[in-house]
N, C-alpha and C. Protein backbone atom coordinates (compact mmCIF):
# COMPACT_ATOMS: atom_id res chain seq x y z
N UNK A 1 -30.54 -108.46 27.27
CA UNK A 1 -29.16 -108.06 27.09
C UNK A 1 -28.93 -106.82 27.96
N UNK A 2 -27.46 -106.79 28.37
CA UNK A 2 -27.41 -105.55 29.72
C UNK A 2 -26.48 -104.49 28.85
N UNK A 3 -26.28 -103.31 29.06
CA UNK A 3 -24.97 -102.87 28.41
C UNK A 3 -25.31 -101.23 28.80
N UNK A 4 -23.92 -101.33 29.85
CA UNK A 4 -23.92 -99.76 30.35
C UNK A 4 -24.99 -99.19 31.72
N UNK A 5 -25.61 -100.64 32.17
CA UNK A 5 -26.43 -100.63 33.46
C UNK A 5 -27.80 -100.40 32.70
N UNK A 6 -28.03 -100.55 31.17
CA UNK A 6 -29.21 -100.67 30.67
C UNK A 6 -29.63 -101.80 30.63
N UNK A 7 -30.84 -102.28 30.47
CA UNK A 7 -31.41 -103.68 29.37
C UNK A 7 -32.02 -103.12 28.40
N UNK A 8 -31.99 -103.99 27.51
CA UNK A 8 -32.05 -103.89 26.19
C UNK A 8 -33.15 -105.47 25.55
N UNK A 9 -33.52 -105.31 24.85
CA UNK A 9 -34.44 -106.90 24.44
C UNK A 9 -34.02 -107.00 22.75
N UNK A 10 -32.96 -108.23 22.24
CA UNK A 10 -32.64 -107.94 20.73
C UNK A 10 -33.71 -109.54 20.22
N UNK A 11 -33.19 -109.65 19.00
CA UNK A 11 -33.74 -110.84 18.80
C UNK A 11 -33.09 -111.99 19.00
N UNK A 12 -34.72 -113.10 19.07
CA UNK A 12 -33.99 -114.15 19.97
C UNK A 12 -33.23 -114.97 19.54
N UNK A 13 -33.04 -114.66 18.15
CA UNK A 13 -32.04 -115.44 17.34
C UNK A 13 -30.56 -115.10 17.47
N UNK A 14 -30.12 -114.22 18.63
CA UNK A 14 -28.85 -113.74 18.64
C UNK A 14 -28.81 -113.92 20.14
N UNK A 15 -29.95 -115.09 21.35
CA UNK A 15 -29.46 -115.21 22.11
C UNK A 15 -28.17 -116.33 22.40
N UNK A 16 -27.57 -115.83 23.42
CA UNK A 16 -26.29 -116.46 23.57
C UNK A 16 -25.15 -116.46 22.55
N UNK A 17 -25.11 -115.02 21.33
CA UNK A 17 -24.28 -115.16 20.75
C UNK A 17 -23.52 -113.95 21.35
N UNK A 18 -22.23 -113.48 20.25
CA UNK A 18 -21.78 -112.73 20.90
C UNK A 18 -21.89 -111.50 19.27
N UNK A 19 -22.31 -110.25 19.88
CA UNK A 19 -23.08 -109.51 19.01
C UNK A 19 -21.94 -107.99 19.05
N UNK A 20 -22.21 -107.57 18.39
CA UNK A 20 -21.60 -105.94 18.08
C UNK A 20 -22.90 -104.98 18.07
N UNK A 21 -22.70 -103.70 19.09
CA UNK A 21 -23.45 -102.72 19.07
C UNK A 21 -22.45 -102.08 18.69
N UNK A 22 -23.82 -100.61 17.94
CA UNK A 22 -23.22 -99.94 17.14
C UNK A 22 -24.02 -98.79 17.69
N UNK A 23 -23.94 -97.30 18.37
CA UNK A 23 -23.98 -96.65 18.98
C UNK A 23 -23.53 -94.84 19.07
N UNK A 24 -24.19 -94.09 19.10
CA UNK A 24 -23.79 -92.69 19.10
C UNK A 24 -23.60 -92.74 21.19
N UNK A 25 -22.63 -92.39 21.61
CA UNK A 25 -22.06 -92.19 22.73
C UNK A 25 -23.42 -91.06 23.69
N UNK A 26 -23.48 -90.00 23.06
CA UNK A 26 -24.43 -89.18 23.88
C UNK A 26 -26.02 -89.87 23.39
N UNK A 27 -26.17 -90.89 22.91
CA UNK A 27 -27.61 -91.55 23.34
C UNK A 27 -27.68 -92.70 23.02
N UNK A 28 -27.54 -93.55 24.46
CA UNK A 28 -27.56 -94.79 24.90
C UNK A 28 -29.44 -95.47 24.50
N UNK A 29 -29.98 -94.95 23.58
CA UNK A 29 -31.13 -95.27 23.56
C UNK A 29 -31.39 -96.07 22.08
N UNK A 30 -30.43 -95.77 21.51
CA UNK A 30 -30.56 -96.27 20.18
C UNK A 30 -29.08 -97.22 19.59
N UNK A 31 -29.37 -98.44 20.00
CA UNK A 31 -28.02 -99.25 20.01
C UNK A 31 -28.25 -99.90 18.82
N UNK A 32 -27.67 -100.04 17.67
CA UNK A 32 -27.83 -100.46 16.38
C UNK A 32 -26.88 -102.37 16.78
N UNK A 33 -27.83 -103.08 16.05
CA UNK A 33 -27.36 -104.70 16.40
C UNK A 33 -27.01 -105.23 15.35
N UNK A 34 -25.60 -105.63 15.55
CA UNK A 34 -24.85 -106.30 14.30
C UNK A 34 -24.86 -107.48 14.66
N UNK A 35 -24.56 -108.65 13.59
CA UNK A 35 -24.15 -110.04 14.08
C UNK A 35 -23.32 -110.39 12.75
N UNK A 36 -22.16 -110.80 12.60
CA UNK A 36 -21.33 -111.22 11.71
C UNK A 36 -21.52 -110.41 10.05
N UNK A 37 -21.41 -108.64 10.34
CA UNK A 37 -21.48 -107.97 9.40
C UNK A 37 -22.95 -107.66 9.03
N UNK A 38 -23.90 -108.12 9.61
CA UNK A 38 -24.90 -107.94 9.10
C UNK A 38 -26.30 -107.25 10.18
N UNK A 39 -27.08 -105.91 9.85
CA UNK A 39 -27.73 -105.58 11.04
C UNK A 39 -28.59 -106.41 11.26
N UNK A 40 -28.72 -106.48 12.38
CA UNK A 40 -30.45 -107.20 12.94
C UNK A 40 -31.06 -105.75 13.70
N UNK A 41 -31.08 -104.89 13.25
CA UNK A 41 -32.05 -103.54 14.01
C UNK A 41 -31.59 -102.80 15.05
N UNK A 42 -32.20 -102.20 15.88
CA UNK A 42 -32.33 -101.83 16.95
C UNK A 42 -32.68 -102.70 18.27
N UNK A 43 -31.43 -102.31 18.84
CA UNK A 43 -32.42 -103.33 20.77
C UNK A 43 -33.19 -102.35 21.04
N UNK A 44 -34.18 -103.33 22.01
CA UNK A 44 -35.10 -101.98 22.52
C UNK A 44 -35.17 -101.90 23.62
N UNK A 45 -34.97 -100.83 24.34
CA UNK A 45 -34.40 -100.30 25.55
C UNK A 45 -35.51 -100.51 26.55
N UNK A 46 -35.56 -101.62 27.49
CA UNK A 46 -36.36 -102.17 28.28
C UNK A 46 -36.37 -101.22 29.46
N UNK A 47 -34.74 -101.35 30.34
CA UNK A 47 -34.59 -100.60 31.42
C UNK A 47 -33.69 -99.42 31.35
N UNK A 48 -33.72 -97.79 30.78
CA UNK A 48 -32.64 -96.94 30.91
C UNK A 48 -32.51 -96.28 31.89
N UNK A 49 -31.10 -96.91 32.48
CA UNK A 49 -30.74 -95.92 34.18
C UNK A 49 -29.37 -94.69 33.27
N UNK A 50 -28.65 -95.25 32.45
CA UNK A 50 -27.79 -94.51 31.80
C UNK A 50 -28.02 -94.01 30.47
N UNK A 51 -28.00 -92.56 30.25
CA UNK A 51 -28.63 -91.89 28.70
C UNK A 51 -27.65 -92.04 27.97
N UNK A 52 -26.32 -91.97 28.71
CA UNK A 52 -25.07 -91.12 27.94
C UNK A 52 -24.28 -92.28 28.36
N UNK A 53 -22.93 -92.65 27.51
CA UNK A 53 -21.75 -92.95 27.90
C UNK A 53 -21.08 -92.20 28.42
N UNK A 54 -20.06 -93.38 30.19
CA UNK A 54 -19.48 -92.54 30.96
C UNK A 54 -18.46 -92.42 30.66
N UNK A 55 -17.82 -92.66 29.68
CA UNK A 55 -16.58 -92.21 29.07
C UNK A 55 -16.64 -90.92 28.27
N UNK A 56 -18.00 -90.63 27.75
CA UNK A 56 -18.30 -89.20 26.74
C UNK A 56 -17.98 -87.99 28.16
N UNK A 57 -16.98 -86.99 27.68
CA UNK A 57 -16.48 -85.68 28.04
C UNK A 57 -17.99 -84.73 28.99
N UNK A 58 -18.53 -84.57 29.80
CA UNK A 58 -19.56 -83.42 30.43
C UNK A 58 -18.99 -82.35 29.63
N UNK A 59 -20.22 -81.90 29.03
CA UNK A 59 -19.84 -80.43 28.27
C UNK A 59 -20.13 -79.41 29.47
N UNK A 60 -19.28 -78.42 29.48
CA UNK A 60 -19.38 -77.31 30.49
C UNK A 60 -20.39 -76.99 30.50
N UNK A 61 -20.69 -76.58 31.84
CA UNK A 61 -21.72 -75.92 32.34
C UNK A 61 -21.49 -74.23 31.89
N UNK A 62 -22.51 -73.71 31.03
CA UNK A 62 -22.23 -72.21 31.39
C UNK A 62 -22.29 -71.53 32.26
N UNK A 63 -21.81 -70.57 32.29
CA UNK A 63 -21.69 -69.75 33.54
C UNK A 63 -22.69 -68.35 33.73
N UNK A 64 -23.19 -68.78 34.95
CA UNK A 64 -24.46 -67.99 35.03
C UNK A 64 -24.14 -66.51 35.09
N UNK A 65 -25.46 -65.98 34.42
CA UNK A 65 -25.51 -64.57 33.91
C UNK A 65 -25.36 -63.44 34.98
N UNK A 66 -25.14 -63.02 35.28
CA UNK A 66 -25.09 -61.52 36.89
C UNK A 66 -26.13 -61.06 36.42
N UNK A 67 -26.87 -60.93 37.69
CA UNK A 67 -28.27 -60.18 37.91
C UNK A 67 -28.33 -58.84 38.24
N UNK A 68 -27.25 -58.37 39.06
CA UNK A 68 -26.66 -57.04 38.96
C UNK A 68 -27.42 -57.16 40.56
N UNK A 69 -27.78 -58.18 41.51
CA UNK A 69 -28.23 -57.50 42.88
C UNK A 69 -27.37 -58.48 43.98
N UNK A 70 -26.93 -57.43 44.76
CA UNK A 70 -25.85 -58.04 45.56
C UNK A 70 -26.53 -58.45 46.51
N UNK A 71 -27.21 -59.88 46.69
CA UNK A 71 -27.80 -60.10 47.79
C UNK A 71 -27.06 -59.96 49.03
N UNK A 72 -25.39 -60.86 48.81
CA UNK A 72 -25.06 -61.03 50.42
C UNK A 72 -24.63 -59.22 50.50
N UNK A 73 -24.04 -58.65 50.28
CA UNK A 73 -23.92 -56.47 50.24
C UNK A 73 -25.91 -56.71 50.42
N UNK A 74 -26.74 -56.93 50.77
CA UNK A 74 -28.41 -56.40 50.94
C UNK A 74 -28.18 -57.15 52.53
N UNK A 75 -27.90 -58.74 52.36
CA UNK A 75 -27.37 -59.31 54.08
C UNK A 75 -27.02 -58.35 55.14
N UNK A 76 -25.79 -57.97 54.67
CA UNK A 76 -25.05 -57.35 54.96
C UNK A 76 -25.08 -56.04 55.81
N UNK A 77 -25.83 -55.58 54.99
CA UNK A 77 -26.53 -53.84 55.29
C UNK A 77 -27.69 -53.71 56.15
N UNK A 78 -28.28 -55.19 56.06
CA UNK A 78 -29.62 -55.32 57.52
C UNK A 78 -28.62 -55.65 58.62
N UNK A 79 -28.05 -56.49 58.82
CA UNK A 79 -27.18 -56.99 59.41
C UNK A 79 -26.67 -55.72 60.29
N UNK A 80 -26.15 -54.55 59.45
CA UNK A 80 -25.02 -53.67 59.99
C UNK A 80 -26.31 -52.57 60.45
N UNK A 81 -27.15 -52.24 59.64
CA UNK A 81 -28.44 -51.39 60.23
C UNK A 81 -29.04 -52.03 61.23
N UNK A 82 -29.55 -53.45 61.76
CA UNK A 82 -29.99 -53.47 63.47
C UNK A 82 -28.45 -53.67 64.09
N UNK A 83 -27.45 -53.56 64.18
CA UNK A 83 -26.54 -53.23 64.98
C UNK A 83 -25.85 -52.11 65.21
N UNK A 84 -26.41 -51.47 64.38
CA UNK A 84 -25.29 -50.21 64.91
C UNK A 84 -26.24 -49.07 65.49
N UNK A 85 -25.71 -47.79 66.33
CA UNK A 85 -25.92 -47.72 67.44
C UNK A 85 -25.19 -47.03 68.52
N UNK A 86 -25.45 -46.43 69.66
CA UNK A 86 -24.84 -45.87 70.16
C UNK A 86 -24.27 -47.59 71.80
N UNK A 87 -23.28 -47.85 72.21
CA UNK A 87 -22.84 -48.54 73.02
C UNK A 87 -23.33 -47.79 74.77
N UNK A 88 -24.30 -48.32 75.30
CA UNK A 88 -24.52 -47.60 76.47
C UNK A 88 -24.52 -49.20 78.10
N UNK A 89 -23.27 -48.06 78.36
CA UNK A 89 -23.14 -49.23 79.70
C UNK A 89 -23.79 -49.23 80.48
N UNK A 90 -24.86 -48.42 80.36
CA UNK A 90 -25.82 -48.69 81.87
C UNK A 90 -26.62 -49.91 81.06
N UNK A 91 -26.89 -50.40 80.19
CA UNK A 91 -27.33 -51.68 79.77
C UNK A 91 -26.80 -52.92 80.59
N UNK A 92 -25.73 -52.60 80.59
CA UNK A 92 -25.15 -54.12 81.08
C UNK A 92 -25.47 -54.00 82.64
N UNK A 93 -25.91 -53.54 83.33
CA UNK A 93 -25.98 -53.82 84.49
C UNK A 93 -27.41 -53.84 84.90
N UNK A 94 -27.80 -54.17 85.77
CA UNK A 94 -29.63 -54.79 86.42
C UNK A 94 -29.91 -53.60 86.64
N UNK A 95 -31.12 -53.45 86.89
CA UNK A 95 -31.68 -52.39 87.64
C UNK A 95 -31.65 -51.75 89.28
N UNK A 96 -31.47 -53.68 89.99
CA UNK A 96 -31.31 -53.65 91.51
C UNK A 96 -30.05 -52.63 91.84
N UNK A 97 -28.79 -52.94 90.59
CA UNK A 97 -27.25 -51.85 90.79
C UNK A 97 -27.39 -50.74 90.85
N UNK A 98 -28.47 -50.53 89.87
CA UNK A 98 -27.93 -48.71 89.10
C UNK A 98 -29.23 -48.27 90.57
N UNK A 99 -30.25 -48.88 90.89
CA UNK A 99 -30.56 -48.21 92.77
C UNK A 99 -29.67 -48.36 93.30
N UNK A 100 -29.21 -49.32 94.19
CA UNK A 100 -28.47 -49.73 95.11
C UNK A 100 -27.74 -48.83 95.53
């Protein structure tokens, strides 16, 4: 039996019927098997690619704690310490000029 991109294995006395699962949404692992009011158990979860139903809400992510260290302000400050500097134009020109 497939349900939700899982397989599932129920009993074989309910193959080819048409069955009612009974189910908590955040765990696709425990599908309770009805057949005309009456349980037949648990399927048992052969293949799980899906834990959760994709209709159940993503609970927020919390939001991460501040560490109190400003990495990109630490970037930043190497960055600005090998560049800065005094600007000297005899750099830009060869050596053959500044003889010549």
């Amino acid at each position: 039996m497939s349900f939700q991109g899982n397989q599932y294995q129920v009993d074989q006395a309910l193959v080819g019927r048409q069955i009612e699962l009974r189910y908590r949404p955040e765990d696709l692992s425990q599908l309770e098997v009805w057949f005309r009011d009456r349980q037949f158990g648990l399927a048992v979860p052969l293949v799980v690619e899906r834990h959760v139903h994709p209709q159940l809400p993503s609970s927020p992510r919390p939001l991460p704690q501040p560490t109190g260290v400003d990495y990109l302000g630490q970037v930043l400050a190497e960055h600005e310490a090998s560049e800065t500097g005094s600007i000297s134009f005899r750099k830009l020109t060869t050596d053959e000029e500044q003889t010549g």
